[in-house]
N, C-alpha and C. Protein backbone atom coordinates (compact mmCIF):
# COMPACT_ATOMS: atom_id res chain seq x y z
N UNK A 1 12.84 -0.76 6.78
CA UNK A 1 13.58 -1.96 6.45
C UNK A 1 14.52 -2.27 7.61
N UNK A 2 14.96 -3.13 8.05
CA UNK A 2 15.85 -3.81 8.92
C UNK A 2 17.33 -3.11 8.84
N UNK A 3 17.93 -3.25 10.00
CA UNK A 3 19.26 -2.79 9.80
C UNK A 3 20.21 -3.81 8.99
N UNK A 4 19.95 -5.06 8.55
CA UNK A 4 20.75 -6.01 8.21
C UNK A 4 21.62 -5.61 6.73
N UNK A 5 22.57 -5.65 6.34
CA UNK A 5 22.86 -5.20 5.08
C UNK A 5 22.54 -5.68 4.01
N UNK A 6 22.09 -5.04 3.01
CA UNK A 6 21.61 -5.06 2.13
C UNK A 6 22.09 -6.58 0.82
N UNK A 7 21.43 -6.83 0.36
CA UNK A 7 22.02 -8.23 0.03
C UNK A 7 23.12 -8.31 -0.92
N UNK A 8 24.26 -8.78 -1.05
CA UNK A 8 25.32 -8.75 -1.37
C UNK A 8 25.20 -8.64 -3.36
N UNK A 9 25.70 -7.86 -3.98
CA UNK A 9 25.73 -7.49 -5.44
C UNK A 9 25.82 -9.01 -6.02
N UNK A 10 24.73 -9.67 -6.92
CA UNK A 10 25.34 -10.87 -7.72
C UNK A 10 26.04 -10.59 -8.92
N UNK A 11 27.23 -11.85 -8.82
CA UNK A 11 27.94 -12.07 -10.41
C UNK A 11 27.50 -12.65 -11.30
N UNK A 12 28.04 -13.20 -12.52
CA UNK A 12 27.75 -14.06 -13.28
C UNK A 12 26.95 -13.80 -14.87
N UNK A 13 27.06 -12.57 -14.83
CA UNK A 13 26.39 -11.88 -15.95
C UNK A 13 25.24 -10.84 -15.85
N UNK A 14 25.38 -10.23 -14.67
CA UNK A 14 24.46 -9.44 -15.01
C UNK A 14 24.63 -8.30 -15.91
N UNK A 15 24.34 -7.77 -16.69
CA UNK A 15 24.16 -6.51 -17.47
C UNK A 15 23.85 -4.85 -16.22
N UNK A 16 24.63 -3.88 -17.00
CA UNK A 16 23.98 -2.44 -16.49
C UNK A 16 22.53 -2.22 -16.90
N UNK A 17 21.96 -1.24 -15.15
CA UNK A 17 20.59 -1.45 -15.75
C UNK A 17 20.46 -0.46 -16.96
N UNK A 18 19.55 -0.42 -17.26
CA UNK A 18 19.07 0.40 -18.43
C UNK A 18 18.44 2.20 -18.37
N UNK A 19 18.55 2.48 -19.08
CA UNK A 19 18.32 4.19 -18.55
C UNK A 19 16.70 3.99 -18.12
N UNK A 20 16.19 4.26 -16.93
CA UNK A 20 14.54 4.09 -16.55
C UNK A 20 14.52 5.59 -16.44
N UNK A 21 13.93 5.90 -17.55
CA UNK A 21 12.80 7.58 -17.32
C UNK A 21 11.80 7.77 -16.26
N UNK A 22 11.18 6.60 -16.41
CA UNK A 22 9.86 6.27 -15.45
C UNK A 22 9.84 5.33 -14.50
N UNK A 23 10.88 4.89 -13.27
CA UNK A 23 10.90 3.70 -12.44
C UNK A 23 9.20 4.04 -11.89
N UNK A 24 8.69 2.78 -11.62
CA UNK A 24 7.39 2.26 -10.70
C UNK A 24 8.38 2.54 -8.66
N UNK A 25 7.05 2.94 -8.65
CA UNK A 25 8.00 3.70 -7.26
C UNK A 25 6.86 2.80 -6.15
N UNK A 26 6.56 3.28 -4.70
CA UNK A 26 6.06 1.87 -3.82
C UNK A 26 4.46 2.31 -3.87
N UNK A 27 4.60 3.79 -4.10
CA UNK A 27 3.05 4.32 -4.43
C UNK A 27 2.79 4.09 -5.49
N UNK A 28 2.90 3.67 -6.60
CA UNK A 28 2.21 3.25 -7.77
C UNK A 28 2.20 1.63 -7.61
N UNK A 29 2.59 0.92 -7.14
CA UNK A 29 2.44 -0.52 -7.26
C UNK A 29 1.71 -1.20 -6.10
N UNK A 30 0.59 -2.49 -6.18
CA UNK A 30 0.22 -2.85 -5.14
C UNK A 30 0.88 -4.44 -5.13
N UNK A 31 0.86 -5.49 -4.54
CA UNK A 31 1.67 -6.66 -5.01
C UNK A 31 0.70 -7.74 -3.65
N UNK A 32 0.84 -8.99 -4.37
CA UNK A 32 -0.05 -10.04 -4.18
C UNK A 32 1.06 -11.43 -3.69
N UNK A 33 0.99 -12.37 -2.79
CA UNK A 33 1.81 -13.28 -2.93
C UNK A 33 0.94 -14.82 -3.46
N UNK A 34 0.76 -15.62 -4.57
CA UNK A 34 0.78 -16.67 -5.22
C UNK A 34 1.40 -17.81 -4.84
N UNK A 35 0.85 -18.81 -3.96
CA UNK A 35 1.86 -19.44 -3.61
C UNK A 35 1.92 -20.81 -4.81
N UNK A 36 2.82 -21.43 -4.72
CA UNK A 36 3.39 -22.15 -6.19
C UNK A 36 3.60 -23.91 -5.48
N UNK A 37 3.76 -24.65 -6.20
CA UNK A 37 4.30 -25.98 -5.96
C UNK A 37 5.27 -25.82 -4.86
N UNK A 38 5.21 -26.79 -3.71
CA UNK A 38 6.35 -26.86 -2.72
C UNK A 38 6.20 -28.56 -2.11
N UNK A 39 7.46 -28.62 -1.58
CA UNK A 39 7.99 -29.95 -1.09
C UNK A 39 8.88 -30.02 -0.26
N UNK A 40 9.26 -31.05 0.49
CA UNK A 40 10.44 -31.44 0.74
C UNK A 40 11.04 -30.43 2.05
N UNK A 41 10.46 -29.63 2.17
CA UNK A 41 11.02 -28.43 3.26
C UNK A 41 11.18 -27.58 2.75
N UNK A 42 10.56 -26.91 1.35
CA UNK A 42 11.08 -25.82 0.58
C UNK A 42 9.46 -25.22 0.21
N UNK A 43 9.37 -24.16 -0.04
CA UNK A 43 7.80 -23.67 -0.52
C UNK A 43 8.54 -22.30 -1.08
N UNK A 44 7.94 -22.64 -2.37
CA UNK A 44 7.81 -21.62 -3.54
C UNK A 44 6.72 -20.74 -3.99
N UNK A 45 6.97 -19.45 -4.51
CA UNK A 45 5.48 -18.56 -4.39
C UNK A 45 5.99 -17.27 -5.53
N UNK A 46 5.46 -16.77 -5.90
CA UNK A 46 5.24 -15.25 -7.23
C UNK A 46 4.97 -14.40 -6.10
N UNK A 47 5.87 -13.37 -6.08
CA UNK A 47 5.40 -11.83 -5.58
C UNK A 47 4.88 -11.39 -7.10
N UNK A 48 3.83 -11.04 -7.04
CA UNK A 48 3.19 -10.35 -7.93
C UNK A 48 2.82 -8.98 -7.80
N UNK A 49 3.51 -8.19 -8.79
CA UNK A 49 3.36 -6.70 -8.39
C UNK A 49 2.44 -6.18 -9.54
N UNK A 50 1.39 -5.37 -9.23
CA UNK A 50 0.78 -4.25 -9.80
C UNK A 50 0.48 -2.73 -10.17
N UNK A 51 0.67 -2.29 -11.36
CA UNK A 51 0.70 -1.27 -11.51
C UNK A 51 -0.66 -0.29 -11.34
N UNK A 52 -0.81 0.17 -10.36
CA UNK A 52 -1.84 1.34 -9.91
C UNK A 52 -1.97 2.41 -10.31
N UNK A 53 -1.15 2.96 -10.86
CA UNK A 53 -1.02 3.94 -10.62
C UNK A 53 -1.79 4.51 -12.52
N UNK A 54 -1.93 5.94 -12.91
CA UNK A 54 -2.03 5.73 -14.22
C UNK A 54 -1.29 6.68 -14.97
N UNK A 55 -0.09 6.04 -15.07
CA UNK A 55 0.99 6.13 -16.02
C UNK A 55 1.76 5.01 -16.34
N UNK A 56 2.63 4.97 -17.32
CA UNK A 56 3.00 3.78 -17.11
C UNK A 56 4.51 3.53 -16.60
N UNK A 57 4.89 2.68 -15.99
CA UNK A 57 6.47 2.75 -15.21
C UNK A 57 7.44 1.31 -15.67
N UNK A 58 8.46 1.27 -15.21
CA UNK A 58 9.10 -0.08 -15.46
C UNK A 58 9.94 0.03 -14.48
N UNK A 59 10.11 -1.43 -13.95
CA UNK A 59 11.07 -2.17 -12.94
C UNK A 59 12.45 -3.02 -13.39
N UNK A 60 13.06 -2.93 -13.29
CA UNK A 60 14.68 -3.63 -13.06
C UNK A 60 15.52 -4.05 -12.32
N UNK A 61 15.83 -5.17 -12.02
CA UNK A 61 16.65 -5.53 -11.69
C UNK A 61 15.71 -6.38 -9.85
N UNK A 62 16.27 -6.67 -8.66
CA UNK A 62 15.63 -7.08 -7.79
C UNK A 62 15.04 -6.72 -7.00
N UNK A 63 15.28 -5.58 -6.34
CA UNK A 63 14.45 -4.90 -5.42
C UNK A 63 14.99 -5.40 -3.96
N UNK A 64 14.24 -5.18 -3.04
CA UNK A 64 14.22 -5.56 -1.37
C UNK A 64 13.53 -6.67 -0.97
N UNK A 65 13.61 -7.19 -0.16
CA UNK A 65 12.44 -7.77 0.65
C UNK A 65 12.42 -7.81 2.36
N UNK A 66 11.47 -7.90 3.28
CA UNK A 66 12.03 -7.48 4.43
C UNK A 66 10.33 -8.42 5.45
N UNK A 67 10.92 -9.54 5.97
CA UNK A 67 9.72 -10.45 6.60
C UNK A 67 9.22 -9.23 8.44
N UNK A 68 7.61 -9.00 8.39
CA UNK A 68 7.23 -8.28 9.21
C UNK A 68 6.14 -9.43 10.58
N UNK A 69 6.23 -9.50 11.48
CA UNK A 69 5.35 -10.19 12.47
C UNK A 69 3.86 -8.93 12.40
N UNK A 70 2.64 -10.17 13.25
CA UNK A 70 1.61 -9.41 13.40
C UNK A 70 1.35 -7.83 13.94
N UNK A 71 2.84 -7.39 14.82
CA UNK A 71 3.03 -5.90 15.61
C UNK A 71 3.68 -5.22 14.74
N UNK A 72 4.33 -6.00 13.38
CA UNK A 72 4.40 -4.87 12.25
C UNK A 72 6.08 -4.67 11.97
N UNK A 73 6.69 -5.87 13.40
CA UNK A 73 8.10 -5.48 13.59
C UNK A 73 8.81 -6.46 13.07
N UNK A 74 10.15 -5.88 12.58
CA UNK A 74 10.84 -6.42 11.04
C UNK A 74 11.02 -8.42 12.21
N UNK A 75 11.27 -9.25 11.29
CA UNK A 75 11.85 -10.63 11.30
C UNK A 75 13.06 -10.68 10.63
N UNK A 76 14.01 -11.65 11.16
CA UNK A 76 14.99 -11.63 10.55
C UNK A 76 14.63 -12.02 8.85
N UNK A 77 15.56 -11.35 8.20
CA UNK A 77 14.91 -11.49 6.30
C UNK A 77 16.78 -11.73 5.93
N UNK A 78 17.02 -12.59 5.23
CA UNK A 78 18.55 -12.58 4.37
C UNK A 78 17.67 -12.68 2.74
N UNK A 79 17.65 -12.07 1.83
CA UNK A 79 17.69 -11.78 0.72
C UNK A 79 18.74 -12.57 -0.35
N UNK A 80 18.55 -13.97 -1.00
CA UNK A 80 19.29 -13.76 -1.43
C UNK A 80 19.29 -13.89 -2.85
N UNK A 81 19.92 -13.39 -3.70
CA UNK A 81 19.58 -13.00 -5.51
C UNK A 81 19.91 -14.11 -6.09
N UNK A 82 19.06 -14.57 -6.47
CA UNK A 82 19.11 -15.89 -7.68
C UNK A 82 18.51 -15.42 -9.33
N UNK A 83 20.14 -15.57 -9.96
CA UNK A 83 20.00 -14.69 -11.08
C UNK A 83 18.97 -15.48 -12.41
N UNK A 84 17.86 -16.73 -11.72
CA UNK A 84 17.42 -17.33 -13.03
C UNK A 84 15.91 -16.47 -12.72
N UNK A 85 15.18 -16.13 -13.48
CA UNK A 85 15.93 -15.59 -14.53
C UNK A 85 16.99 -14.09 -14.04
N UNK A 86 17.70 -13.75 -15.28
CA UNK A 86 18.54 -12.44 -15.28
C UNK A 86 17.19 -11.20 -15.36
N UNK A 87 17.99 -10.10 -14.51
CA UNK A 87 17.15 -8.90 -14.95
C UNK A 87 17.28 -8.59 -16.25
N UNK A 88 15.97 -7.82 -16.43
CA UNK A 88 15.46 -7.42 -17.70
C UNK A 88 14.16 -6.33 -17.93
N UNK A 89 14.61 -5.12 -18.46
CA UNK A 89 13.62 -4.14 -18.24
C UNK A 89 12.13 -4.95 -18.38
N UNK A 90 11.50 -4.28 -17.58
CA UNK A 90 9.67 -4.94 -17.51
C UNK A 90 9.27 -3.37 -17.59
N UNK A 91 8.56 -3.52 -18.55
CA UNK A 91 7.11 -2.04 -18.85
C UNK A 91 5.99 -2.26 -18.06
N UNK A 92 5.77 -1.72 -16.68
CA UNK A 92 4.48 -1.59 -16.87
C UNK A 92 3.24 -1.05 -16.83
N UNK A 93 2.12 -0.79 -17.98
CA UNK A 93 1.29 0.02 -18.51
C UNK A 93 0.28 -0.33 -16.87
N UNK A 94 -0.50 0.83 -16.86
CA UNK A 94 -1.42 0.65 -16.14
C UNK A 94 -2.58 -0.83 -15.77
N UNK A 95 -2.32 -1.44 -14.39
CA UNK A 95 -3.16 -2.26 -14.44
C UNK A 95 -2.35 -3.71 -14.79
N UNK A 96 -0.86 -3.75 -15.16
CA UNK A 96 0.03 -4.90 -15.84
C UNK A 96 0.89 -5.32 -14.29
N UNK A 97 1.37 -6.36 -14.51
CA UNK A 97 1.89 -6.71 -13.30
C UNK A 97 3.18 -7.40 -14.22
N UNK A 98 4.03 -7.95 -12.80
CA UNK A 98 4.99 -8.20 -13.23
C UNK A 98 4.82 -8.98 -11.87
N UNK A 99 6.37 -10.37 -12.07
CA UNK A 99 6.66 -11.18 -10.95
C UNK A 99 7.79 -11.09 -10.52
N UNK A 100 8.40 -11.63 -9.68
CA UNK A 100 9.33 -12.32 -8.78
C UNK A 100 9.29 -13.83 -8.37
N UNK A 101 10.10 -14.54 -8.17
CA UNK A 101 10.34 -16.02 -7.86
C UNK A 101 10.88 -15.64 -6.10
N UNK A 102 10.05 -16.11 -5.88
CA UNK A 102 10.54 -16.81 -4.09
C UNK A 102 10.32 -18.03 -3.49
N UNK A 103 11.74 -18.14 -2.63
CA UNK A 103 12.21 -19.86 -2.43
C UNK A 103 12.62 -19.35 -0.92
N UNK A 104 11.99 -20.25 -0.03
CA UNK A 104 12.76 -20.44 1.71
C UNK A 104 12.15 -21.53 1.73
N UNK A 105 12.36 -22.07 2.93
CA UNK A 105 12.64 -23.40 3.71
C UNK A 105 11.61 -23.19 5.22
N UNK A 106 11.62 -24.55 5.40
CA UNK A 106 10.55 -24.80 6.51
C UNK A 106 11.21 -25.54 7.28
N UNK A 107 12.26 -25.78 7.40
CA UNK A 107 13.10 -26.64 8.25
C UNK A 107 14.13 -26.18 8.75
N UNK A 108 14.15 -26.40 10.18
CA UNK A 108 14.93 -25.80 11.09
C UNK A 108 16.45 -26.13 10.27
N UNK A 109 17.40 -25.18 10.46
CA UNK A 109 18.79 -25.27 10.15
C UNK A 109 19.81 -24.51 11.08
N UNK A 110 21.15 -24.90 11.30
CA UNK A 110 22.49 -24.12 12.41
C UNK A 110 21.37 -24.31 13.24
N UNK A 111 21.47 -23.72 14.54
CA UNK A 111 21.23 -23.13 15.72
C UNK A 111 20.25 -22.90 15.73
N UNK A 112 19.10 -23.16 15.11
CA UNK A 112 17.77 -22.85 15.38
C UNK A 112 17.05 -23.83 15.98
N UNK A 113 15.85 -23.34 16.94
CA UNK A 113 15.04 -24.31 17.46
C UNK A 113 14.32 -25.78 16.14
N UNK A 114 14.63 -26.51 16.75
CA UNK A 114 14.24 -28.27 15.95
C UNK A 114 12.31 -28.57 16.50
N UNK A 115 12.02 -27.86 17.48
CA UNK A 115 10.77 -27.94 17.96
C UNK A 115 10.43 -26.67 18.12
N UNK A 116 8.92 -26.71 18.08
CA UNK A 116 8.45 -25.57 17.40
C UNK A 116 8.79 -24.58 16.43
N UNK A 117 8.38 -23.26 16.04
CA UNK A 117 8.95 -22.61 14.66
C UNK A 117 9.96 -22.20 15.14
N UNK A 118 10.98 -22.69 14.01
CA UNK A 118 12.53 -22.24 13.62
C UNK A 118 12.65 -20.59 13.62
N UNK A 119 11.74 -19.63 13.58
CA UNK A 119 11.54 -17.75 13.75
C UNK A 119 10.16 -17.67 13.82
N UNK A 120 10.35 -16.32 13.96
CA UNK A 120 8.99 -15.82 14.27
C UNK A 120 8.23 -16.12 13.04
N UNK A 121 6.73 -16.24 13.49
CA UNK A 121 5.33 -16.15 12.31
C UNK A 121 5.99 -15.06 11.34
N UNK A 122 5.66 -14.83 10.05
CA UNK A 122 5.37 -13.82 9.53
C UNK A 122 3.82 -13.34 9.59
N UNK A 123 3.66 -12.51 9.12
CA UNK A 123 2.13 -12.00 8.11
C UNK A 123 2.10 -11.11 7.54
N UNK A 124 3.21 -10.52 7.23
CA UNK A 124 3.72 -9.50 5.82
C UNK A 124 4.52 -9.61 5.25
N UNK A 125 5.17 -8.88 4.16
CA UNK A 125 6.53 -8.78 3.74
C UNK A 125 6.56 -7.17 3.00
N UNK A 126 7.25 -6.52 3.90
CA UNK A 126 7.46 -5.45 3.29
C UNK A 126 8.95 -5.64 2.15
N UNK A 127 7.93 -4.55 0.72
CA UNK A 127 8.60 -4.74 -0.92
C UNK A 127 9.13 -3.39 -1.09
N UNK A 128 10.45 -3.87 -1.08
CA UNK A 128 11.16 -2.37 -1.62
C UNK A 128 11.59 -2.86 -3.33
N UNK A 129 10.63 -1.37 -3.80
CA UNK A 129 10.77 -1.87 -5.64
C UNK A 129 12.54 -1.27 -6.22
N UNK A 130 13.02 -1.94 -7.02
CA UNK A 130 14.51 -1.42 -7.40
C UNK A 130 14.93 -0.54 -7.17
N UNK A 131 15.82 0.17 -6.53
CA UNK A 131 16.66 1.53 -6.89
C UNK A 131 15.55 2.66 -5.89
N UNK A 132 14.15 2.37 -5.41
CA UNK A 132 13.54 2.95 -4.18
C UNK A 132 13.96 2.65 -2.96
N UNK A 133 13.77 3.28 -2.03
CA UNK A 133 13.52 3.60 -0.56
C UNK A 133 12.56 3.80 0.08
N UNK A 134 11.39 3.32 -0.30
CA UNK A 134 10.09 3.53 0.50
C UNK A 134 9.39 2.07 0.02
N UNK A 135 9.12 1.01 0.74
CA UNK A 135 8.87 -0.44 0.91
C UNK A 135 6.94 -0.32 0.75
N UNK A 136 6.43 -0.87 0.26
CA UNK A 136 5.10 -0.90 0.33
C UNK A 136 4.82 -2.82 0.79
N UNK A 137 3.80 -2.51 1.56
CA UNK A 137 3.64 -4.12 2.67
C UNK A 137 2.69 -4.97 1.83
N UNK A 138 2.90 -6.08 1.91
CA UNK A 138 2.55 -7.25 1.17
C UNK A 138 1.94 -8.28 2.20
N UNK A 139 0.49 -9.13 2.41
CA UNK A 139 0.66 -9.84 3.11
C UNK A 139 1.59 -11.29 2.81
N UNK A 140 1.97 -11.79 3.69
CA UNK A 140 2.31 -13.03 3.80
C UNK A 140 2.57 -13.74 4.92
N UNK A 141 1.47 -14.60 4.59
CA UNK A 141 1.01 -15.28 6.10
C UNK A 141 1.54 -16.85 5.63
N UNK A 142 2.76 -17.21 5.93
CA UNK A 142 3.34 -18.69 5.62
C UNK A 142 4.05 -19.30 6.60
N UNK A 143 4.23 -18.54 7.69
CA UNK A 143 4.62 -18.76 8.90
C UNK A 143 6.18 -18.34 8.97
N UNK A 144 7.02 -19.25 9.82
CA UNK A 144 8.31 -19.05 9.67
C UNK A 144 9.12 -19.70 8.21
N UNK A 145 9.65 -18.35 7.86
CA UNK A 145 11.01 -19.10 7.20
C UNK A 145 12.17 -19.61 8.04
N UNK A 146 12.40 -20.61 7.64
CA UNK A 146 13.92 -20.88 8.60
C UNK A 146 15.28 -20.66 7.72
N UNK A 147 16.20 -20.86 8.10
CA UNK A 147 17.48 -20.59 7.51
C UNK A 147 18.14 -19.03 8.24
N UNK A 148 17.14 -18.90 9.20
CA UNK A 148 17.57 -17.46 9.63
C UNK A 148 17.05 -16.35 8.98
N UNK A 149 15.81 -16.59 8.46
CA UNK A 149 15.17 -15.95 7.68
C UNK A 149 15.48 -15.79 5.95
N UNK A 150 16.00 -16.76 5.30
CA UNK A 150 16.66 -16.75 4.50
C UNK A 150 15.45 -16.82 2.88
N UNK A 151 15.39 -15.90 2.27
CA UNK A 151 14.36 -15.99 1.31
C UNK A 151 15.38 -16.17 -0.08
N UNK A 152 15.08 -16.52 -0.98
CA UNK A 152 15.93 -16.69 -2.39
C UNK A 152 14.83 -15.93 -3.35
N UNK A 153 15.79 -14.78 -3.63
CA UNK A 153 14.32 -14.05 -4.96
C UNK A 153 15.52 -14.15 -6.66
N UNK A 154 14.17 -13.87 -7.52
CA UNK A 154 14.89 -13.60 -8.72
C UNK A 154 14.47 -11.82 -9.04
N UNK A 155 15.39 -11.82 -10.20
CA UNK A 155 14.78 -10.16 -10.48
C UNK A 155 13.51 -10.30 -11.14
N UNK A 156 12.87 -9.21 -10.93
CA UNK A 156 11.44 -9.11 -11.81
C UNK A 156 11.10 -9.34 -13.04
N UNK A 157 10.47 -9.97 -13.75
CA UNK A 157 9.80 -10.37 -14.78
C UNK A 157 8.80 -10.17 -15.38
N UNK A 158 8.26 -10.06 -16.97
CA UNK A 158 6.41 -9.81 -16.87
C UNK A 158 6.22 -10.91 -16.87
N UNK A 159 4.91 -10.56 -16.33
CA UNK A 159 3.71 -12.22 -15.83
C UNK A 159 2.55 -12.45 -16.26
């Protein structure tokens, strides 16, 4: 993951997480990106995560995210937690997935180049699952985010 710090704790109601016996860790889950309705300079998409593994695990709360170029080396990534929806324990049984909401921008903003891409290409996104330390890689090939790499996630959900 990037040296950048970690994304700042949100307010506004979140709840303590819940006692997890069984968190889904980066080896049991594989995850897919869905891309969703977009406009205007904004493109929306589902990280969709899967449970591989065969037991069953649950996720809480948001997790990581961290944008990778074709040599594998981190892009600038700002993370930032958009509490709709709120976390909420997700079960999941073998083979069940669960989502995430992601929101960045395609338009240059501050100090960034106005011609050509505003950052580097992506074509991954390495996923760090809640409360882990070991990121499992995701493609995502959408090019640059701009905003300085600025992604907007929600916490995980079932899907």
């Amino acid at each position: 993951m990037s040296s950048a710090p970690p994304p700042s704790p949100s307010t506004g109601g979140e709840t303590s997480p819940p006692n997890q016996d069984n968190r889904c860790t980066s080896d049991e889950l594989s995850g897919t990106i869905q891309p969703r309705d977009s406009g205007a300079g904004n493109r929306f998409a589902l990280l969709v995560v899967t449970n591989k593994s065969q037991t069953t695990c649950t996720l809480w709360g948001f997790g990581g995210v961290e944008l990778f170029d074709a040599a594998k080396s981190p892009i600038p990534t700002v993370a930032e937690r958009n509490l709709d929806p709120k976390p909420v324990l997700v079960t999941l049984a073998p083979g069940f997935t669960a989502a995430k909401n992601l929101h960045w921008g395609v338009v240059a903003t501050g100090d960034e180049p106005t011609e050509g891409p505003c950052q580097p290409a992506s074509t991954g996104i390495r996923v760090l699952p809640p409360d882990e330390t070991t990121p499992f890689e995701v493609a995502f090939e959408f090019g640059s985010v701009c905003g300085e790499g600025r992604i907007e996630t929600s916490a995980y959900f079932p899907n």
